[in-house]
PDB file of N, CA and C in Angstrom:
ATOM      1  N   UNK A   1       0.843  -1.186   0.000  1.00  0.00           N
ATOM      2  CA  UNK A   1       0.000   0.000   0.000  1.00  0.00           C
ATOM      3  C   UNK A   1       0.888   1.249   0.000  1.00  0.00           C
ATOM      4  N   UNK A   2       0.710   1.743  -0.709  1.00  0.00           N
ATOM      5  CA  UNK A   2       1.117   3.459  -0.538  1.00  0.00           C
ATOM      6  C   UNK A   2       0.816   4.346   0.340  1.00  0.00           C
ATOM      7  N   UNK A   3       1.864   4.623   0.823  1.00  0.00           N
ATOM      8  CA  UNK A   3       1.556   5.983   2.112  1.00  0.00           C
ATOM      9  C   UNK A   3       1.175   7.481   1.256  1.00  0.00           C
ATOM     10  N   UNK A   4       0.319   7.838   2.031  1.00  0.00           N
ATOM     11  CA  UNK A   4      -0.293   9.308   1.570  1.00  0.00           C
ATOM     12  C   UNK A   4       0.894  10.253   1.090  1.00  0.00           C
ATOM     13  N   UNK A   5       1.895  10.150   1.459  1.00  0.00           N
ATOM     14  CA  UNK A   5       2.989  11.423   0.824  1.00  0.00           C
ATOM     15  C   UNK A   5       2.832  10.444  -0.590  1.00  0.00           C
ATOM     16  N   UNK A   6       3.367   9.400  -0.661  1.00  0.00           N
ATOM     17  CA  UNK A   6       3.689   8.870  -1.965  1.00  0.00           C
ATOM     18  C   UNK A   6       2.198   8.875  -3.075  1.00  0.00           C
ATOM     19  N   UNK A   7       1.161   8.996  -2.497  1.00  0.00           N
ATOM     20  CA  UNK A   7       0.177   8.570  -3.505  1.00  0.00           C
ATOM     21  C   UNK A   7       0.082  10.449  -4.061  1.00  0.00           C
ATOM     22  N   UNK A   8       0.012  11.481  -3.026  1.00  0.00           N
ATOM     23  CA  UNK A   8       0.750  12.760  -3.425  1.00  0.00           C
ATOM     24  C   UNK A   8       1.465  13.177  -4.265  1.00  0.00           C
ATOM     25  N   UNK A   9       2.703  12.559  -4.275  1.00  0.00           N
ATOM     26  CA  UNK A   9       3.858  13.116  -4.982  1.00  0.00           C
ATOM     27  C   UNK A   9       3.149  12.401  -6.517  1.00  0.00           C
ATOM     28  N   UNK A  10       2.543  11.218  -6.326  1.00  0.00           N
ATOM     29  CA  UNK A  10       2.254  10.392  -7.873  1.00  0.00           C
ATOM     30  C   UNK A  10       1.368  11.105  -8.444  1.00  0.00           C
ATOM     31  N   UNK A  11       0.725  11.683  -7.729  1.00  0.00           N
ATOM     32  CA  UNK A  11      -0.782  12.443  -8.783  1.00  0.00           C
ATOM     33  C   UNK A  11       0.056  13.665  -9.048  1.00  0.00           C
ATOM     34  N   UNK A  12       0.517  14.445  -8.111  1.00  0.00           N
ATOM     35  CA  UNK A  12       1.152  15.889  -8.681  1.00  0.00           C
ATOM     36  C   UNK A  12       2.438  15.698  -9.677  1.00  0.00           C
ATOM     37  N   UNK A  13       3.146  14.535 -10.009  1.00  0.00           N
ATOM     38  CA  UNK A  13       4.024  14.098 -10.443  1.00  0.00           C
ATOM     39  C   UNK A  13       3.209  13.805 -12.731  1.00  0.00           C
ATOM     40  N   UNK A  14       1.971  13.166 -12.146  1.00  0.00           N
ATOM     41  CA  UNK A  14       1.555  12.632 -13.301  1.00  0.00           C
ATOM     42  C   UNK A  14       0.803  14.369 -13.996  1.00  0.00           C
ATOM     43  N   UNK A  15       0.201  14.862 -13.275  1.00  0.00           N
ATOM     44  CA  UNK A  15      -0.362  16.560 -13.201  1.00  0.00           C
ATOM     45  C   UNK A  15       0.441  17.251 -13.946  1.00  0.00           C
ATOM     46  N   UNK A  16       2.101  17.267 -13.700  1.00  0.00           N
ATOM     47  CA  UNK A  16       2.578  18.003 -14.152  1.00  0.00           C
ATOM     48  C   UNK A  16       3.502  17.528 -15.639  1.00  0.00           C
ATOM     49  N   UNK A  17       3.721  16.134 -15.343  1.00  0.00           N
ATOM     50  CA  UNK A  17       3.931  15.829 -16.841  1.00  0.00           C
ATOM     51  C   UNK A  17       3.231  15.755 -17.854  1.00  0.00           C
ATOM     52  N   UNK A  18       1.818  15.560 -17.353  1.00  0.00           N
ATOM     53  CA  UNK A  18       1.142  15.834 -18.709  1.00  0.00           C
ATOM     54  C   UNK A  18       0.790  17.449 -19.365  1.00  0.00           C
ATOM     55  N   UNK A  19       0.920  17.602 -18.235  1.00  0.00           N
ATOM     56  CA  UNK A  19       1.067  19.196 -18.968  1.00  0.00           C
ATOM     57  C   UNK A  19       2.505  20.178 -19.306  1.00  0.00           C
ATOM     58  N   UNK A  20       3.316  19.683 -18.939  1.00  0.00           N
ATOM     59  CA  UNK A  20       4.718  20.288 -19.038  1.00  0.00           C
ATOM     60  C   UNK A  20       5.750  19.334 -19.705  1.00  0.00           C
ATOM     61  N   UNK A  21       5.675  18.446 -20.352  1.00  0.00           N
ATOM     62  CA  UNK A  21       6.204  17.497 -20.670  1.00  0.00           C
ATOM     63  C   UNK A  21       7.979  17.777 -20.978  1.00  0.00           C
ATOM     64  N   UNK A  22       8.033  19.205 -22.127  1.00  0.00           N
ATOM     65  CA  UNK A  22       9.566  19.750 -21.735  1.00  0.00           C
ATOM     66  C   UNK A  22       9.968  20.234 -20.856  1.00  0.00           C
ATOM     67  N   UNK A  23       9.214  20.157 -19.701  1.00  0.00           N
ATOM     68  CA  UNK A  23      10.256  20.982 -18.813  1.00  0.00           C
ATOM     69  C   UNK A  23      10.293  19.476 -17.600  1.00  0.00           C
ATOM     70  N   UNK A  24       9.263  18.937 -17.087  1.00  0.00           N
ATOM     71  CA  UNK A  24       9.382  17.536 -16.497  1.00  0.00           C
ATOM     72  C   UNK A  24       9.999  16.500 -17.130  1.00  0.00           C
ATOM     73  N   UNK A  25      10.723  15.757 -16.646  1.00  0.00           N
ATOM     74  CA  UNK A  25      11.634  14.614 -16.434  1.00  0.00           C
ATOM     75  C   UNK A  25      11.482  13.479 -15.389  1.00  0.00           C
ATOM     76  N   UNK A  26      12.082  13.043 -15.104  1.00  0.00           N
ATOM     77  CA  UNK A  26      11.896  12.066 -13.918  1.00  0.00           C
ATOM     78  C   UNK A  26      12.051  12.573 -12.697  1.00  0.00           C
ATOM     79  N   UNK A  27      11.221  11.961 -11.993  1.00  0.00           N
ATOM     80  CA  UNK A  27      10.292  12.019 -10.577  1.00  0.00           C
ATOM     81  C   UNK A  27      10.970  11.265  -9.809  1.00  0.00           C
ATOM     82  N   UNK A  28      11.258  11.574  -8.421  1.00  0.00           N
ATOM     83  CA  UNK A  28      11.776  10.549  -7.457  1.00  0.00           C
ATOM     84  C   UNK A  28      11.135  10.743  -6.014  1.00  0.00           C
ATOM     85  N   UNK A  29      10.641  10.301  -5.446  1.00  0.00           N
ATOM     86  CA  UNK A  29       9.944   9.963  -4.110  1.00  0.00           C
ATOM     87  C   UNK A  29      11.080   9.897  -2.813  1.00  0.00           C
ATOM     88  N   UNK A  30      11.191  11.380  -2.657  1.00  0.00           N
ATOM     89  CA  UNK A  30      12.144  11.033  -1.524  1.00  0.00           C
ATOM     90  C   UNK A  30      11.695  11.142  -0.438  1.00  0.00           C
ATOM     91  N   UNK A  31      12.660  10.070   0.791  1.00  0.00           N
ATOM     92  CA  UNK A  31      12.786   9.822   2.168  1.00  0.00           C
ATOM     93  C   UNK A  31      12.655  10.812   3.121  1.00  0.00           C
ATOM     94  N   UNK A  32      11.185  10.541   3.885  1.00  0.00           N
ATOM     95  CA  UNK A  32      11.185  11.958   5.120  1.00  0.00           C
ATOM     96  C   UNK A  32      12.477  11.410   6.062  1.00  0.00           C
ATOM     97  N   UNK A  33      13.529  12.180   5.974  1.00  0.00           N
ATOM     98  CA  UNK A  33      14.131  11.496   7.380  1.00  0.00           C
ATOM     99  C   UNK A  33      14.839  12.116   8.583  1.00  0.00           C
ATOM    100  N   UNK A  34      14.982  11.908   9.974  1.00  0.00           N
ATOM    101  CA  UNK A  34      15.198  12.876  10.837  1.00  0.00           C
ATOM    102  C   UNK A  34      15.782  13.992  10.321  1.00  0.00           C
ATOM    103  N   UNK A  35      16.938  14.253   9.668  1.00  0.00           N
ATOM    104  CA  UNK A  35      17.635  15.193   9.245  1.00  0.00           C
ATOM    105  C   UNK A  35      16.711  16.280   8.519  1.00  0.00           C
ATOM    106  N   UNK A  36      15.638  16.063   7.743  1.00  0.00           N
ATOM    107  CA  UNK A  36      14.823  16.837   7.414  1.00  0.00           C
ATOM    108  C   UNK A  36      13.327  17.444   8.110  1.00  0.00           C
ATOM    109  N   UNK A  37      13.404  16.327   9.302  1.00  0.00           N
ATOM    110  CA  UNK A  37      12.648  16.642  10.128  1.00  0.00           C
ATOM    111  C   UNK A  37      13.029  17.849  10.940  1.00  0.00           C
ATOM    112  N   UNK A  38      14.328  17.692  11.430  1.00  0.00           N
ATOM    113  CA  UNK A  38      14.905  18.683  12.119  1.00  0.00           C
ATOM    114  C   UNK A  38      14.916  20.255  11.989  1.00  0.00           C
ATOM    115  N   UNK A  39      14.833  20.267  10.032  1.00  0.00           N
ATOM    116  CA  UNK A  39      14.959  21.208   9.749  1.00  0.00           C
ATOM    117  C   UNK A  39      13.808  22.281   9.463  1.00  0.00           C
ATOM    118  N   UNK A  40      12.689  21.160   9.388  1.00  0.00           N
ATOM    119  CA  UNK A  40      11.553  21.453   8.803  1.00  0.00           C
ATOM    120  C   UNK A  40      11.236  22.506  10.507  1.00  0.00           C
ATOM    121  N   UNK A  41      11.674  21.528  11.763  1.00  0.00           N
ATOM    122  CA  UNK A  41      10.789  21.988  12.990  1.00  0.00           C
ATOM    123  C   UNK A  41      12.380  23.209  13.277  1.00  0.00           C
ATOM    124  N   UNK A  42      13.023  23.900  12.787  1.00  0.00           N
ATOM    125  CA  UNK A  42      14.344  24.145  12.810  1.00  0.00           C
ATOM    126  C   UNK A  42      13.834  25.506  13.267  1.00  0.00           C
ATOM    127  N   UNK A  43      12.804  26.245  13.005  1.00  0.00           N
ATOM    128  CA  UNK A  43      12.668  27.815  12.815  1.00  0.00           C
ATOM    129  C   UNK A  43      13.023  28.826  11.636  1.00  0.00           C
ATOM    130  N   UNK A  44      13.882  27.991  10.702  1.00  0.00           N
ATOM    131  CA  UNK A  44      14.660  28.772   9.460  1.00  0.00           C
ATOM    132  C   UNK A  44      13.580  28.621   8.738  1.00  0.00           C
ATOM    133  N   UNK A  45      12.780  27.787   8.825  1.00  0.00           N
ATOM    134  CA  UNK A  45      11.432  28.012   7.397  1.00  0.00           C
ATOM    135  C   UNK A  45      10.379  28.003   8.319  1.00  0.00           C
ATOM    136  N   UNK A  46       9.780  29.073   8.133  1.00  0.00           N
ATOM    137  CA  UNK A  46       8.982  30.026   8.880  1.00  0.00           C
ATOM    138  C   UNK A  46       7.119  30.190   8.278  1.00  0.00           C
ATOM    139  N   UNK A  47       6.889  29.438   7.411  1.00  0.00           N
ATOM    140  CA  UNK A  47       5.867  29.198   6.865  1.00  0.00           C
ATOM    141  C   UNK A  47       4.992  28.319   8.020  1.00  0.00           C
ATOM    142  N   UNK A  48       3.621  28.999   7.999  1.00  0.00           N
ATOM    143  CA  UNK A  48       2.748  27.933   8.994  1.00  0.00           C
ATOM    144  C   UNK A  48       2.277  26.938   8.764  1.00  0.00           C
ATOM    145  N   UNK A  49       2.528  26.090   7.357  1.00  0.00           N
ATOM    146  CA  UNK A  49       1.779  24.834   7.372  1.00  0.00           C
ATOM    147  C   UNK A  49       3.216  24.058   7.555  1.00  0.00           C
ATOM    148  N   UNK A  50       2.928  23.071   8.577  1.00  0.00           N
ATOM    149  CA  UNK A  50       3.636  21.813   8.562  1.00  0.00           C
ATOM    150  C   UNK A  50       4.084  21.303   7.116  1.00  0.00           C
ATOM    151  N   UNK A  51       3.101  20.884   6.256  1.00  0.00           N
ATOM    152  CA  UNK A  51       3.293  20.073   5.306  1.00  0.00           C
ATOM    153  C   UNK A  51       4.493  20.985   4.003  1.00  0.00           C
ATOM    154  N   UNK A  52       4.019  22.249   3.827  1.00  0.00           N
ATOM    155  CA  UNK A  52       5.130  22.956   3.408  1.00  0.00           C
ATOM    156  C   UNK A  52       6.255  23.041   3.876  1.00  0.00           C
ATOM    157  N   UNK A  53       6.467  23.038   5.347  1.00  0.00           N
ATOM    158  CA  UNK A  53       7.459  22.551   5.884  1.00  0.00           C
ATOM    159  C   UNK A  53       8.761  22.077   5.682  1.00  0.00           C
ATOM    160  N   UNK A  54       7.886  20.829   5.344  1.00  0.00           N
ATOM    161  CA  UNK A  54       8.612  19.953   5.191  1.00  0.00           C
ATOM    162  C   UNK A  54       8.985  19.663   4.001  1.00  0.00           C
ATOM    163  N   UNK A  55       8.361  19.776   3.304  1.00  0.00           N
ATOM    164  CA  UNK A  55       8.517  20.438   1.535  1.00  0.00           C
ATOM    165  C   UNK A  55       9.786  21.142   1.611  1.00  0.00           C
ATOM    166  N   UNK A  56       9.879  22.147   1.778  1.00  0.00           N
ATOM    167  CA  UNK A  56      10.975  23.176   2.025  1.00  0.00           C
ATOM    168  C   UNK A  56      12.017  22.572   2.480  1.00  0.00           C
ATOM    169  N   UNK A  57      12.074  21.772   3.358  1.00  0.00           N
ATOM    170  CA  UNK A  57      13.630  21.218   4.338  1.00  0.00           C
ATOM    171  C   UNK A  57      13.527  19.861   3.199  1.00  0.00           C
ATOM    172  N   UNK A  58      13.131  19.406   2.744  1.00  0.00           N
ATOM    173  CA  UNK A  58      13.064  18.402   1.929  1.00  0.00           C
ATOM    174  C   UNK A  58      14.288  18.893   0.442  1.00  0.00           C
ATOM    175  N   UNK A  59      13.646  19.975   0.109  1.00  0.00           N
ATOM    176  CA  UNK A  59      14.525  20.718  -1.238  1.00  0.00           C
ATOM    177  C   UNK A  59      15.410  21.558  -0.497  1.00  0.00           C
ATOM    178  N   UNK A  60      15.719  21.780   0.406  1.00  0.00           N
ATOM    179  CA  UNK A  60      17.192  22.151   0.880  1.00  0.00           C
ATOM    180  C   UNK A  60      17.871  21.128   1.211  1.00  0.00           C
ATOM    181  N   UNK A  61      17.370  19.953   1.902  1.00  0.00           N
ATOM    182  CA  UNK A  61      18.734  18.939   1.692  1.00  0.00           C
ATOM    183  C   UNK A  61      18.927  18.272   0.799  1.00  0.00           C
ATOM    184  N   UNK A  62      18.262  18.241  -0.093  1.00  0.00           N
ATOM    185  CA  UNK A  62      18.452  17.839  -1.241  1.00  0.00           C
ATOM    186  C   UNK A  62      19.091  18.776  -2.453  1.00  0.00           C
ATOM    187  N   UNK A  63      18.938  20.123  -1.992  1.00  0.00           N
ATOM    188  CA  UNK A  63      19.804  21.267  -2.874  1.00  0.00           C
ATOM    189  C   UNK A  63      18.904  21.053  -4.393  1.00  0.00           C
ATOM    190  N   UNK A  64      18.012  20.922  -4.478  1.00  0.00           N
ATOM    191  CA  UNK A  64      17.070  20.724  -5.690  1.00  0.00           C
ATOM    192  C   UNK A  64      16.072  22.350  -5.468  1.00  0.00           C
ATOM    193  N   UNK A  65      16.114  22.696  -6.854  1.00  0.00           N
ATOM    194  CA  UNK A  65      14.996  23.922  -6.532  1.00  0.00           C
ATOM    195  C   UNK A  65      13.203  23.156  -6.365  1.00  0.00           C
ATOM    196  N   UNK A  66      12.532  24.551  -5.554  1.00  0.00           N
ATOM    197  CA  UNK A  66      11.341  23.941  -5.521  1.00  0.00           C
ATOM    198  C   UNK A  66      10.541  25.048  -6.491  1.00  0.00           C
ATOM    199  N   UNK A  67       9.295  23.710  -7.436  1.00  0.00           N
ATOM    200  CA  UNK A  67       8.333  24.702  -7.860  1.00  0.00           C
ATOM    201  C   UNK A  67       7.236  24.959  -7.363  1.00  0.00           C
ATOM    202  N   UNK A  68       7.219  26.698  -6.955  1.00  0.00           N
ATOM    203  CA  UNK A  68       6.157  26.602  -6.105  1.00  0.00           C
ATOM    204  C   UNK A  68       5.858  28.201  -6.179  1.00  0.00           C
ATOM    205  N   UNK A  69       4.524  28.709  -6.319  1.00  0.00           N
ATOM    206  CA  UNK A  69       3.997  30.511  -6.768  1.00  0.00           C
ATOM    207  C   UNK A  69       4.144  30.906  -5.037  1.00  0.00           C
ATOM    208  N   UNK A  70       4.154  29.872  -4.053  1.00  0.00           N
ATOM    209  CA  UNK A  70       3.918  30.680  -2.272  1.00  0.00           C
ATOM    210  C   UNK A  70       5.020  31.474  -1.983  1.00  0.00           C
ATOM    211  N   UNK A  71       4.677  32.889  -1.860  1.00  0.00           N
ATOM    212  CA  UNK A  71       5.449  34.025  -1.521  1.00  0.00           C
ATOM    213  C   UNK A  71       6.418  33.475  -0.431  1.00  0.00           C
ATOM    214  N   UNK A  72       5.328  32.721   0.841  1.00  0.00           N
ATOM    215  CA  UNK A  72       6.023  32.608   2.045  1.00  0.00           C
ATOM    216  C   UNK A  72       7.843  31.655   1.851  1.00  0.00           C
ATOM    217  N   UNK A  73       6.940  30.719   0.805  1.00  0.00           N
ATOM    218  CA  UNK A  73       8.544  29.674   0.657  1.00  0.00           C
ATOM    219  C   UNK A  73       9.444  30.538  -0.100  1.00  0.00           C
ATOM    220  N   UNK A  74       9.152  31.660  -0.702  1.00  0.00           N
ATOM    221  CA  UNK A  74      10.241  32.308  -1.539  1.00  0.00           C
ATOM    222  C   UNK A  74      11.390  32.945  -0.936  1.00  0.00           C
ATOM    223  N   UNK A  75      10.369  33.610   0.572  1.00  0.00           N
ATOM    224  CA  UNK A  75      11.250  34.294   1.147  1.00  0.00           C
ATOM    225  C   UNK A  75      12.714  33.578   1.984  1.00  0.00           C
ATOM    226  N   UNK A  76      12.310  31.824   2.339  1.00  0.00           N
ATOM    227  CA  UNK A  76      13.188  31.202   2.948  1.00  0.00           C
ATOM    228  C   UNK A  76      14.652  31.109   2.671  1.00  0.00           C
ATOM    229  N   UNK A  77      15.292  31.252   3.492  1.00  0.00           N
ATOM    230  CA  UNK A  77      16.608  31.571   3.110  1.00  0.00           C
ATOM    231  C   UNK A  77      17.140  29.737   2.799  1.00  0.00           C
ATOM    232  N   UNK A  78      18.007  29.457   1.648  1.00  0.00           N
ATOM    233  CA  UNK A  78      18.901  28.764   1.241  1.00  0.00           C
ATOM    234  C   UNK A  78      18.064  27.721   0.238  1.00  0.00           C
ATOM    235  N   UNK A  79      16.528  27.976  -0.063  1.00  0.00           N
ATOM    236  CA  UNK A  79      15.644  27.431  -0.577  1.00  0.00           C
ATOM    237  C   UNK A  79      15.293  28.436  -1.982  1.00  0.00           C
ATOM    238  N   UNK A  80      15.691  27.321  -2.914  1.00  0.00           N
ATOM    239  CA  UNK A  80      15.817  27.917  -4.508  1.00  0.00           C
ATOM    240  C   UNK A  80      14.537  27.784  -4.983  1.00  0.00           C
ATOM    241  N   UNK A  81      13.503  28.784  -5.509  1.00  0.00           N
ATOM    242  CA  UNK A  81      12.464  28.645  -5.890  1.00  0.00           C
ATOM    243  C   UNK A  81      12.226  29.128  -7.306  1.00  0.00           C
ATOM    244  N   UNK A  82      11.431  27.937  -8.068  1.00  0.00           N
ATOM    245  CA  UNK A  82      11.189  28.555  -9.313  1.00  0.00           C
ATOM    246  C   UNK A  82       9.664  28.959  -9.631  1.00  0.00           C
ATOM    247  N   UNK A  83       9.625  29.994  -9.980  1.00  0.00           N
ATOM    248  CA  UNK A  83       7.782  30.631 -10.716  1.00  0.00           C
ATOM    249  C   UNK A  83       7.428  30.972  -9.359  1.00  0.00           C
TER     250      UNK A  83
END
């Protein structure tokens, strides 16, 4: 069975390739793990939803930009945002 992040990432994953097809590529399902937990509950990303959160500390340790229009994640420091 699929855990709710993963059945997530698959629909917004399939969402955006069918509509962006040159600019999407391959998709990878990454690992919540303490280290990003830490960062998420860290105070440096300052956004009030949990789940963005963790989004955010997710694409900083991973050094991957995130796509995302929320002002709040733009402002986070060391978090590369595109659109």
């Amino acid at each position: 069975m699929e855990k709710p992040f993963d059945i997530a990432a698959t629909a917004h994953a399939r969402f955006l390739y069918g509509r962006h097809r040159h600019v999407i590529g391959t998709f990878y399902i990454l690992p919540l793990t303490p280290a990003i937990a830490e960062l998420a509950e860290s105070g440096i990303i300052t956004h009030g939803n949990p789940g963005d959160q963790l989004i955010a500390a997710t694409a900083i340790t991973h050094q991957v930009p995130l796509i995302t229009a929320d002002e709040k994640l733009h402002a986070v420091p060391g978090l590369r945002c595109i659109w």
